[in-house]
N, C-alpha and C. Protein backbone atom coordinates (compact mmCIF):
# COMPACT_ATOMS: atom_id res chain seq x y z
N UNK A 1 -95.28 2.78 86.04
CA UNK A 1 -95.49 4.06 86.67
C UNK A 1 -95.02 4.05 88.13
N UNK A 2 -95.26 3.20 88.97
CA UNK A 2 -94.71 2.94 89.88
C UNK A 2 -93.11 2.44 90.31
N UNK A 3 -92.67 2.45 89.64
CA UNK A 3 -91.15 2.08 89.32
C UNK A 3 -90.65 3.54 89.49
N UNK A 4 -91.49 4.23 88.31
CA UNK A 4 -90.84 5.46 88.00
C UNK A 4 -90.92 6.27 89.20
N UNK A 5 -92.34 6.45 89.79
CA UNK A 5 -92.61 7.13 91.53
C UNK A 5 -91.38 7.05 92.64
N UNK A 6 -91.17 5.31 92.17
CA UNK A 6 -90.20 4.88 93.60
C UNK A 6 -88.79 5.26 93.14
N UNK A 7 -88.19 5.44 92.13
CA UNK A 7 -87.26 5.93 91.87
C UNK A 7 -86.93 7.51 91.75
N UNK A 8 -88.53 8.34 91.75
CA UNK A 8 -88.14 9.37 91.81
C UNK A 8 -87.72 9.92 93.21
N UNK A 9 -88.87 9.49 93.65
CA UNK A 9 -88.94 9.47 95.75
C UNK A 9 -87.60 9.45 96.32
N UNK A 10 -86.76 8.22 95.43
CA UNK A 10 -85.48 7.65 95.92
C UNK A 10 -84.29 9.09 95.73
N UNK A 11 -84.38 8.99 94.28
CA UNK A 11 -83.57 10.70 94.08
C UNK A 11 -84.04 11.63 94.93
N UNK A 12 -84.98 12.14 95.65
CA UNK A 12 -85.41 13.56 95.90
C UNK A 12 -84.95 13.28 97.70
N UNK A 13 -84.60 11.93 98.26
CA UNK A 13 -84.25 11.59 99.30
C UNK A 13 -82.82 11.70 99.46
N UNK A 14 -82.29 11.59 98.22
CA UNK A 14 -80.64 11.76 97.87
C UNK A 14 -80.02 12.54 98.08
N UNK A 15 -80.79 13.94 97.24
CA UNK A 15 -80.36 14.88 97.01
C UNK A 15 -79.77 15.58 98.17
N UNK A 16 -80.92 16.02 98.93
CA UNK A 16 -80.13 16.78 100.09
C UNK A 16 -78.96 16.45 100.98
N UNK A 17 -78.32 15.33 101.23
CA UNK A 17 -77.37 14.65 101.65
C UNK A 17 -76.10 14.88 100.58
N UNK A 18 -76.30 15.03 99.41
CA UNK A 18 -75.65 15.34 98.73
C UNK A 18 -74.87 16.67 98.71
N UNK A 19 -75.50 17.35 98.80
CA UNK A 19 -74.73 19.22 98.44
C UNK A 19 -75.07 19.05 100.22
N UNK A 20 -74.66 18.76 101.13
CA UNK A 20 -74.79 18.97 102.49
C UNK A 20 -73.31 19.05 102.98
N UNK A 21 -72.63 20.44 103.89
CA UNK A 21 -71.44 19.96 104.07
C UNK A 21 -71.52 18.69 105.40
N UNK A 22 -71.09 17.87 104.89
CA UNK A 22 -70.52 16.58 105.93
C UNK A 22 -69.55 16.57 107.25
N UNK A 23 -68.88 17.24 106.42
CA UNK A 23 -67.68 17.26 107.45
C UNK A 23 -66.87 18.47 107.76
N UNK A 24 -67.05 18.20 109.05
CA UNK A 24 -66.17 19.78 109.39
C UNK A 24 -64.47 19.39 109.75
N UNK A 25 -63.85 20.32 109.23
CA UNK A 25 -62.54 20.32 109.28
C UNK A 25 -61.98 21.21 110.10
N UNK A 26 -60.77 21.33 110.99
CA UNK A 26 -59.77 22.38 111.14
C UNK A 26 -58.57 22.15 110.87
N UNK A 27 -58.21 22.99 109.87
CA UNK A 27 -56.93 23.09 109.14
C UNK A 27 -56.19 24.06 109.37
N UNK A 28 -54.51 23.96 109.48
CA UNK A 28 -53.15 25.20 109.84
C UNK A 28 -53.89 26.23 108.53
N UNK A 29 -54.13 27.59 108.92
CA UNK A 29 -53.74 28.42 108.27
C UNK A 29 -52.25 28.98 107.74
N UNK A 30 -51.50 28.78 108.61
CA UNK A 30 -50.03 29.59 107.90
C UNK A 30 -49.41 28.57 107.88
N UNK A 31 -49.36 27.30 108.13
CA UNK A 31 -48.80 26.04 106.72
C UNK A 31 -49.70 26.52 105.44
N UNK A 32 -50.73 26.77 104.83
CA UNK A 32 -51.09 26.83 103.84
C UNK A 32 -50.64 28.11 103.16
N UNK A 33 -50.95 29.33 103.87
CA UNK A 33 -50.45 30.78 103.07
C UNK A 33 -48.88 30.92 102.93
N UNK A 34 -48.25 29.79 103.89
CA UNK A 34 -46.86 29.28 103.21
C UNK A 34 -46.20 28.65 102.28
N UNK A 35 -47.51 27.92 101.77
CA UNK A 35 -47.26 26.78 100.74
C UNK A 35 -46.78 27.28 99.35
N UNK A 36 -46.58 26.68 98.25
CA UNK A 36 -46.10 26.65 97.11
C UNK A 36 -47.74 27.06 96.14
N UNK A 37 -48.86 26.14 96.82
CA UNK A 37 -50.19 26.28 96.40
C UNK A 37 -50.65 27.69 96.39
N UNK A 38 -49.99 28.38 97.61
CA UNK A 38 -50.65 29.88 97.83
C UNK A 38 -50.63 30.88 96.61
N UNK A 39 -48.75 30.44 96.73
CA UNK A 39 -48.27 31.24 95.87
C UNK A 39 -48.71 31.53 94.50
N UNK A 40 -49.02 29.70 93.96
CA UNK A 40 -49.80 29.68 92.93
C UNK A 40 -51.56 29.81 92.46
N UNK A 41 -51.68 30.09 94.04
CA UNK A 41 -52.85 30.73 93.86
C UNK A 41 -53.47 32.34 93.31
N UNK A 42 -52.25 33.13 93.82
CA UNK A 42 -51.59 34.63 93.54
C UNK A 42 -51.86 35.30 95.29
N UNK A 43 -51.34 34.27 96.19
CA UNK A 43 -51.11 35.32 97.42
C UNK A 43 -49.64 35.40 97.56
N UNK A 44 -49.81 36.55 97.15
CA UNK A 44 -48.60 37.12 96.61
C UNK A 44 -47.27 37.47 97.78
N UNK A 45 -48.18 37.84 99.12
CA UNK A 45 -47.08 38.30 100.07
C UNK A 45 -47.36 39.59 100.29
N UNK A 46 -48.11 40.70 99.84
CA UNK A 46 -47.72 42.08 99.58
C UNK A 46 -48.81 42.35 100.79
N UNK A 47 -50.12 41.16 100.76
CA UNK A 47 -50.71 41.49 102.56
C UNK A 47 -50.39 40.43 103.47
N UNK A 48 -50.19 40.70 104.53
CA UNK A 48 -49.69 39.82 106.01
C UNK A 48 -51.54 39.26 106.57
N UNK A 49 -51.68 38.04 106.67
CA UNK A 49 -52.78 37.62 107.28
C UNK A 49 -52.94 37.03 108.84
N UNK A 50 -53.35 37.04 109.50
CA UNK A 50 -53.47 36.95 111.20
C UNK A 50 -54.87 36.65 111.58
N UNK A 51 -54.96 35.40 111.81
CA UNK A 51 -55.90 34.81 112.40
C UNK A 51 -56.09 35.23 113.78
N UNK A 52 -57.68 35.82 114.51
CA UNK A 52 -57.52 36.15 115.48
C UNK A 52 -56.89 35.40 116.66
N UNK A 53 -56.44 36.39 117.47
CA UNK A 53 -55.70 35.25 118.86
C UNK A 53 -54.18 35.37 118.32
N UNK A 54 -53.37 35.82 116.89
CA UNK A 54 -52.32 35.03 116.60
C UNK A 54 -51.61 36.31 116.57
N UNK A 55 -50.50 36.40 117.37
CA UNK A 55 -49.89 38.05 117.41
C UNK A 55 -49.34 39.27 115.96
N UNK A 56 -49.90 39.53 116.20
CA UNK A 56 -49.68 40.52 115.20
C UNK A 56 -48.49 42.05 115.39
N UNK A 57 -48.18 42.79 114.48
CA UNK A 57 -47.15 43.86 114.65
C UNK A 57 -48.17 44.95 115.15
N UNK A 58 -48.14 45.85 115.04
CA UNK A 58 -48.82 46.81 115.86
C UNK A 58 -49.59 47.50 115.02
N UNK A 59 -50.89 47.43 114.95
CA UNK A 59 -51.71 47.96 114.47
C UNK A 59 -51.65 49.64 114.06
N UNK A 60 -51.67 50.08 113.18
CA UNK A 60 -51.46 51.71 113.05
C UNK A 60 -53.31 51.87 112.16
N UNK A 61 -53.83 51.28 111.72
CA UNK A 61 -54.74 51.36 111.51
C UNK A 61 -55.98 50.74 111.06
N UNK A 62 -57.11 50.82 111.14
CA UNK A 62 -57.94 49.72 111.07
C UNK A 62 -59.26 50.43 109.98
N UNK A 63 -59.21 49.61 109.02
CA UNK A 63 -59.90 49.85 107.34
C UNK A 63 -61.02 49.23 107.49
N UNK A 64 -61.97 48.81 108.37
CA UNK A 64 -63.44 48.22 108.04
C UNK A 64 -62.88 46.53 107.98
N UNK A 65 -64.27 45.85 108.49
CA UNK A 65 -64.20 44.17 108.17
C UNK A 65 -64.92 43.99 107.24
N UNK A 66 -65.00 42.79 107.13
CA UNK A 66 -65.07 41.88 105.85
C UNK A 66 -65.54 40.83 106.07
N UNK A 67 -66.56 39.77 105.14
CA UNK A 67 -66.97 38.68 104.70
C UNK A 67 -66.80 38.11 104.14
N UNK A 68 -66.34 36.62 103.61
CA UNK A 68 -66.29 36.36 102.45
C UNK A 68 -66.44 34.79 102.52
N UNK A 69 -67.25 34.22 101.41
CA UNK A 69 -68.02 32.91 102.07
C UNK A 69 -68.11 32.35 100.28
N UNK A 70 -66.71 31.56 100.25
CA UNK A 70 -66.48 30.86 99.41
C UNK A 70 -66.64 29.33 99.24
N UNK A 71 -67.24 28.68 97.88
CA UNK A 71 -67.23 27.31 97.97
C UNK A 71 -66.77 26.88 96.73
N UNK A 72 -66.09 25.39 96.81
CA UNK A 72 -66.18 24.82 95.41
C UNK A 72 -66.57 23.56 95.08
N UNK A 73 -65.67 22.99 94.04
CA UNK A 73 -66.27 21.82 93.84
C UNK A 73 -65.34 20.71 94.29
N UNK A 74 -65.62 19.57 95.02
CA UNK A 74 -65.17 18.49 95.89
C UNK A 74 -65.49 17.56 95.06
N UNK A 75 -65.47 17.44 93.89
CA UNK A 75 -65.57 16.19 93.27
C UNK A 75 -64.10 15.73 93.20
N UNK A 76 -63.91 14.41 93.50
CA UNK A 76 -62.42 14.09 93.11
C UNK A 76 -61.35 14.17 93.51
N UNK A 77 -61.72 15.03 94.43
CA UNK A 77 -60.34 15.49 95.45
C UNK A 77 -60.76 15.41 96.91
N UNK A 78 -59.94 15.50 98.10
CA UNK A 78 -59.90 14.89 99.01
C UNK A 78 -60.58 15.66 99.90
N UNK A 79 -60.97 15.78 101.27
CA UNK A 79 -61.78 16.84 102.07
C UNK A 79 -60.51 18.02 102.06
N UNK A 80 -59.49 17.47 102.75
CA UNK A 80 -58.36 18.45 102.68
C UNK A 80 -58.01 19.33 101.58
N UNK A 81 -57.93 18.73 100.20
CA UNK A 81 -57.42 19.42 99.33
C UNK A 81 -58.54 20.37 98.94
N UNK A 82 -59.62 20.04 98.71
CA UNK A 82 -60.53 21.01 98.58
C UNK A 82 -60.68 21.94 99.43
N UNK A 83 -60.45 21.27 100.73
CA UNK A 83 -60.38 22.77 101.79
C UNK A 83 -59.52 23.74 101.47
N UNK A 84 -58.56 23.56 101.39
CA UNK A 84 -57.14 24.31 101.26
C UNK A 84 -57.49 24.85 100.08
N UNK A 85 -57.92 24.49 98.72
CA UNK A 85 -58.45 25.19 97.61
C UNK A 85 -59.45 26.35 98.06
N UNK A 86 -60.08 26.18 98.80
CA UNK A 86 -61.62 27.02 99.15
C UNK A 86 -60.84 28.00 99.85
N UNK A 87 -60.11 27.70 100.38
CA UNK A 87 -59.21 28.72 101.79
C UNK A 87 -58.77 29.64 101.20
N UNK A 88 -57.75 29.33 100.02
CA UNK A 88 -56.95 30.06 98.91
C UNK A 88 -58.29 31.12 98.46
N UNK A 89 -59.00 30.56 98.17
CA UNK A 89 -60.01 31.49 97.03
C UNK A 89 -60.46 32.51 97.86
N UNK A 90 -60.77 31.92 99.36
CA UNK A 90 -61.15 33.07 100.51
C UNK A 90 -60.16 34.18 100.67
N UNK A 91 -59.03 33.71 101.06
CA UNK A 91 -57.84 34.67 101.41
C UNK A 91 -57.29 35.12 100.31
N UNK A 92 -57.63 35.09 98.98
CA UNK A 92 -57.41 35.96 97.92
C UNK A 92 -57.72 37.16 97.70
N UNK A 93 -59.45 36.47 97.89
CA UNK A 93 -60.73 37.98 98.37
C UNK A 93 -60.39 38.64 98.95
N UNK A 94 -60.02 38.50 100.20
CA UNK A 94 -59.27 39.48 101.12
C UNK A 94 -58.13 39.91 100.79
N UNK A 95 -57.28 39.30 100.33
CA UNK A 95 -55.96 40.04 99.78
C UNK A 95 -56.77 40.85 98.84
N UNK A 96 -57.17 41.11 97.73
CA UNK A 96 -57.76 42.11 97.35
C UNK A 96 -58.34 43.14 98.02
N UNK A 97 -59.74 43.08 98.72
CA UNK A 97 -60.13 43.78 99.39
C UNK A 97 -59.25 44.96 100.28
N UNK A 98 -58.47 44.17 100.94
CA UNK A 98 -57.09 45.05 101.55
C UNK A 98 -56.59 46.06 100.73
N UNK A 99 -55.96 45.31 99.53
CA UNK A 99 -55.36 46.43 98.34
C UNK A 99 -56.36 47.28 97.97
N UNK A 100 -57.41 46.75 97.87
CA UNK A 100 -58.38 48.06 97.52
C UNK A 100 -58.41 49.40 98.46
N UNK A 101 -58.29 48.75 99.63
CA UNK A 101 -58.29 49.91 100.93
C UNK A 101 -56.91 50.58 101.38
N UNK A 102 -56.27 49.86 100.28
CA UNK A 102 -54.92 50.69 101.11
C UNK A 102 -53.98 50.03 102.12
N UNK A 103 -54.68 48.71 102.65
CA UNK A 103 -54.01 48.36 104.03
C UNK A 103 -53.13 46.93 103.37
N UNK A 104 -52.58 46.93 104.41
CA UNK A 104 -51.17 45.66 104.30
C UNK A 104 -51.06 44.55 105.10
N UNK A 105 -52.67 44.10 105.57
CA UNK A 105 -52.46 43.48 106.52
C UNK A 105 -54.27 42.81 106.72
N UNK A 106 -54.56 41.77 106.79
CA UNK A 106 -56.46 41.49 107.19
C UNK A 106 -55.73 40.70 108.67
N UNK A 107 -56.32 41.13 109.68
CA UNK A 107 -56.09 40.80 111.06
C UNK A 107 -57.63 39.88 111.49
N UNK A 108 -57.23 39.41 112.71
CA UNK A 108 -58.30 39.29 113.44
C UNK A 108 -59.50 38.23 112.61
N UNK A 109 -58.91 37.50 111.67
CA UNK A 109 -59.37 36.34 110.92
C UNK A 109 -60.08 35.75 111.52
N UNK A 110 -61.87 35.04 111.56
CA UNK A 110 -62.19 34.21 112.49
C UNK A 110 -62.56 33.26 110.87
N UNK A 111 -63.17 32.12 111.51
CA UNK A 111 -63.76 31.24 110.18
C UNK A 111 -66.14 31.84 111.06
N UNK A 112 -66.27 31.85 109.86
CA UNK A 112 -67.94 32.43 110.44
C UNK A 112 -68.93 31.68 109.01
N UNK A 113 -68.18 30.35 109.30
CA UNK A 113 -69.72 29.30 108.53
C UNK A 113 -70.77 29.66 109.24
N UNK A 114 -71.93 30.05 108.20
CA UNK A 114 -73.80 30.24 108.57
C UNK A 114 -73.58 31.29 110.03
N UNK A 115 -72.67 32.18 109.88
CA UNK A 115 -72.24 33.20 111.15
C UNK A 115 -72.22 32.68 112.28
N UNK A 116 -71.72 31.87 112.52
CA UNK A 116 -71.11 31.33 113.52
C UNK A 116 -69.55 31.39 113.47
N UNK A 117 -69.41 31.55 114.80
CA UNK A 117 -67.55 32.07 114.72
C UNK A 117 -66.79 30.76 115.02
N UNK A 118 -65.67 30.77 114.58
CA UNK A 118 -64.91 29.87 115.19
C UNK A 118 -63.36 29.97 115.44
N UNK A 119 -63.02 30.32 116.66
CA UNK A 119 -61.89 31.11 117.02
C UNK A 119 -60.42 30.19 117.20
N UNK A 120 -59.49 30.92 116.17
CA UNK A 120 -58.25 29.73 117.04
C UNK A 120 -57.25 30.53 116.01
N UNK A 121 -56.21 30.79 116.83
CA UNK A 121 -54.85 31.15 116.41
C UNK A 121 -53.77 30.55 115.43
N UNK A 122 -54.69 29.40 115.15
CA UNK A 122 -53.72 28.38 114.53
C UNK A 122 -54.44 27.58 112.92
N UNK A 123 -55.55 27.45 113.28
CA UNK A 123 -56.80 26.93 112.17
C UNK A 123 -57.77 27.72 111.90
N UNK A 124 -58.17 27.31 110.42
CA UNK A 124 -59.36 27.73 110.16
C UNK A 124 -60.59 26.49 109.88
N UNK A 125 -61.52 26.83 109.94
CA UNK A 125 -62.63 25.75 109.49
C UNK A 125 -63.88 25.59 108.83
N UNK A 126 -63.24 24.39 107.67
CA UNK A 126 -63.86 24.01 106.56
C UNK A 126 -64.90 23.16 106.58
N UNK A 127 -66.22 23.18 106.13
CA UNK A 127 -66.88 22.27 106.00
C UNK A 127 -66.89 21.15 104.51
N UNK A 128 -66.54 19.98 104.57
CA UNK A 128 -66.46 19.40 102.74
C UNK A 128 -67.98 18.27 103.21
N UNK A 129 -68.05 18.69 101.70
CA UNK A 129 -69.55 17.35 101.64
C UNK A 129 -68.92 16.57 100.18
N UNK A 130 -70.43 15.80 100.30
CA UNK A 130 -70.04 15.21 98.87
C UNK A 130 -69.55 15.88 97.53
N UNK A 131 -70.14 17.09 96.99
CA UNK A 131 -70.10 17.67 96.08
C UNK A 131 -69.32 19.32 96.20
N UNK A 132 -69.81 19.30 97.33
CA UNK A 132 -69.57 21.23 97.39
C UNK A 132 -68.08 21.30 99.19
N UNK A 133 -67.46 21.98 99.06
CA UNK A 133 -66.38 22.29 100.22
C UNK A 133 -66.95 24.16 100.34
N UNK A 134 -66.86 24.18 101.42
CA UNK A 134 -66.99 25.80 102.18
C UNK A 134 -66.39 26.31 103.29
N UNK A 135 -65.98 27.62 103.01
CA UNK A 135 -64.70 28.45 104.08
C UNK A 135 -65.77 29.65 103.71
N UNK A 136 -65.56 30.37 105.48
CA UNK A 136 -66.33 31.57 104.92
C UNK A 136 -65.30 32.08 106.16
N UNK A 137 -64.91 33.52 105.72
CA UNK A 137 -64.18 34.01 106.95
C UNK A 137 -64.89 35.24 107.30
N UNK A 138 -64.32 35.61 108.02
CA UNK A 138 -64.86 37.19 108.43
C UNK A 138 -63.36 37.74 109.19
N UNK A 139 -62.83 39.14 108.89
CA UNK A 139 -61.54 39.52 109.01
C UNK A 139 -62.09 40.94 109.29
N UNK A 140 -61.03 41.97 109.81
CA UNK A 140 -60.43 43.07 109.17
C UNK A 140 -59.45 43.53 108.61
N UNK A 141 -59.41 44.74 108.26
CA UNK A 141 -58.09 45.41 106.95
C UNK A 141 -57.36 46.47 107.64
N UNK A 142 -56.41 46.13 107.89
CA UNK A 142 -55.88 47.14 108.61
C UNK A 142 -54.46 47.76 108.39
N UNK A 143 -53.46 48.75 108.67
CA UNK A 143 -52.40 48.98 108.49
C UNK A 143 -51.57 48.23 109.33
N UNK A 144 -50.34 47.54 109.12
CA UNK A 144 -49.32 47.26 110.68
C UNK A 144 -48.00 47.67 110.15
N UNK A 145 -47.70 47.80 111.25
CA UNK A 145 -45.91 48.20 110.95
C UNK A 145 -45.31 47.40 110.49
């Protein structure tokens, strides 16, 4: 019985370390929505994405922001690759969302893990743990020339 106690104790000490993201990442956004992966993800091209800070064409109109706070599974694959997977699945959402609204463009991209912002013209940022990887962005939809 005591075997069984100390081994349960042992799992329930595990666990949370487990599904915990570990590690925070910052990764190129437009090396990735350039990639071959994107494409085969279905970002298709038909919306333009712009991380805030990163110049954009001229705004003609602005469609409401957006959330979107995607995770997957990190078994087996590397912090990176899972990031870049999670990223894809984020900036899909939004490529949708956009088409839904009409606009051709999600601007003003921040990364907003547990709403916290994290600003940069160049990266976004991923948290990977043992089991689970997470990208959460927050954007708007807008028209540009």
């Amino acid at each position: 019985m005591k075997r069984i106690l100390a081994t349960a104790a042992l799992a329930l000490l595990t666990v949370p370390t487990a599904f915990a993201a570990d590690t925070r990442l910052e990764l190129p956004l437009r090396e990735l929505i350039n990639s071959p992966q994107a494409r085969a993800a279905g970002i298709d091209g038909s919306v333009r994405f712009y991380l805030a800070g990163e110049k954009t064409p001229a705004v003609t109109a602005r469609m409401g922001e957006d959330v979107t706070n995607k995770k997957t599974n990190g078994v087996g694959k590397s912090d990176v690759e899972s990031c870049n997977w999670v990223a894809l699945s984020a900036l899909k959402a939004l490529q949708e969302g956009a088409k839904d609204r009409g606009a051709n463009a999600v601007i003003d991209i921040v990364s907003y893990f547990k709403k916290n912002e994290f600003r940069s013209a160049s990266h976004y940022e991923c948290y990977a743990g043992n089991i689970m990887s997470g990208v959460a962005l927050k954007a708007t939809y807008a028209k540009v020339k």
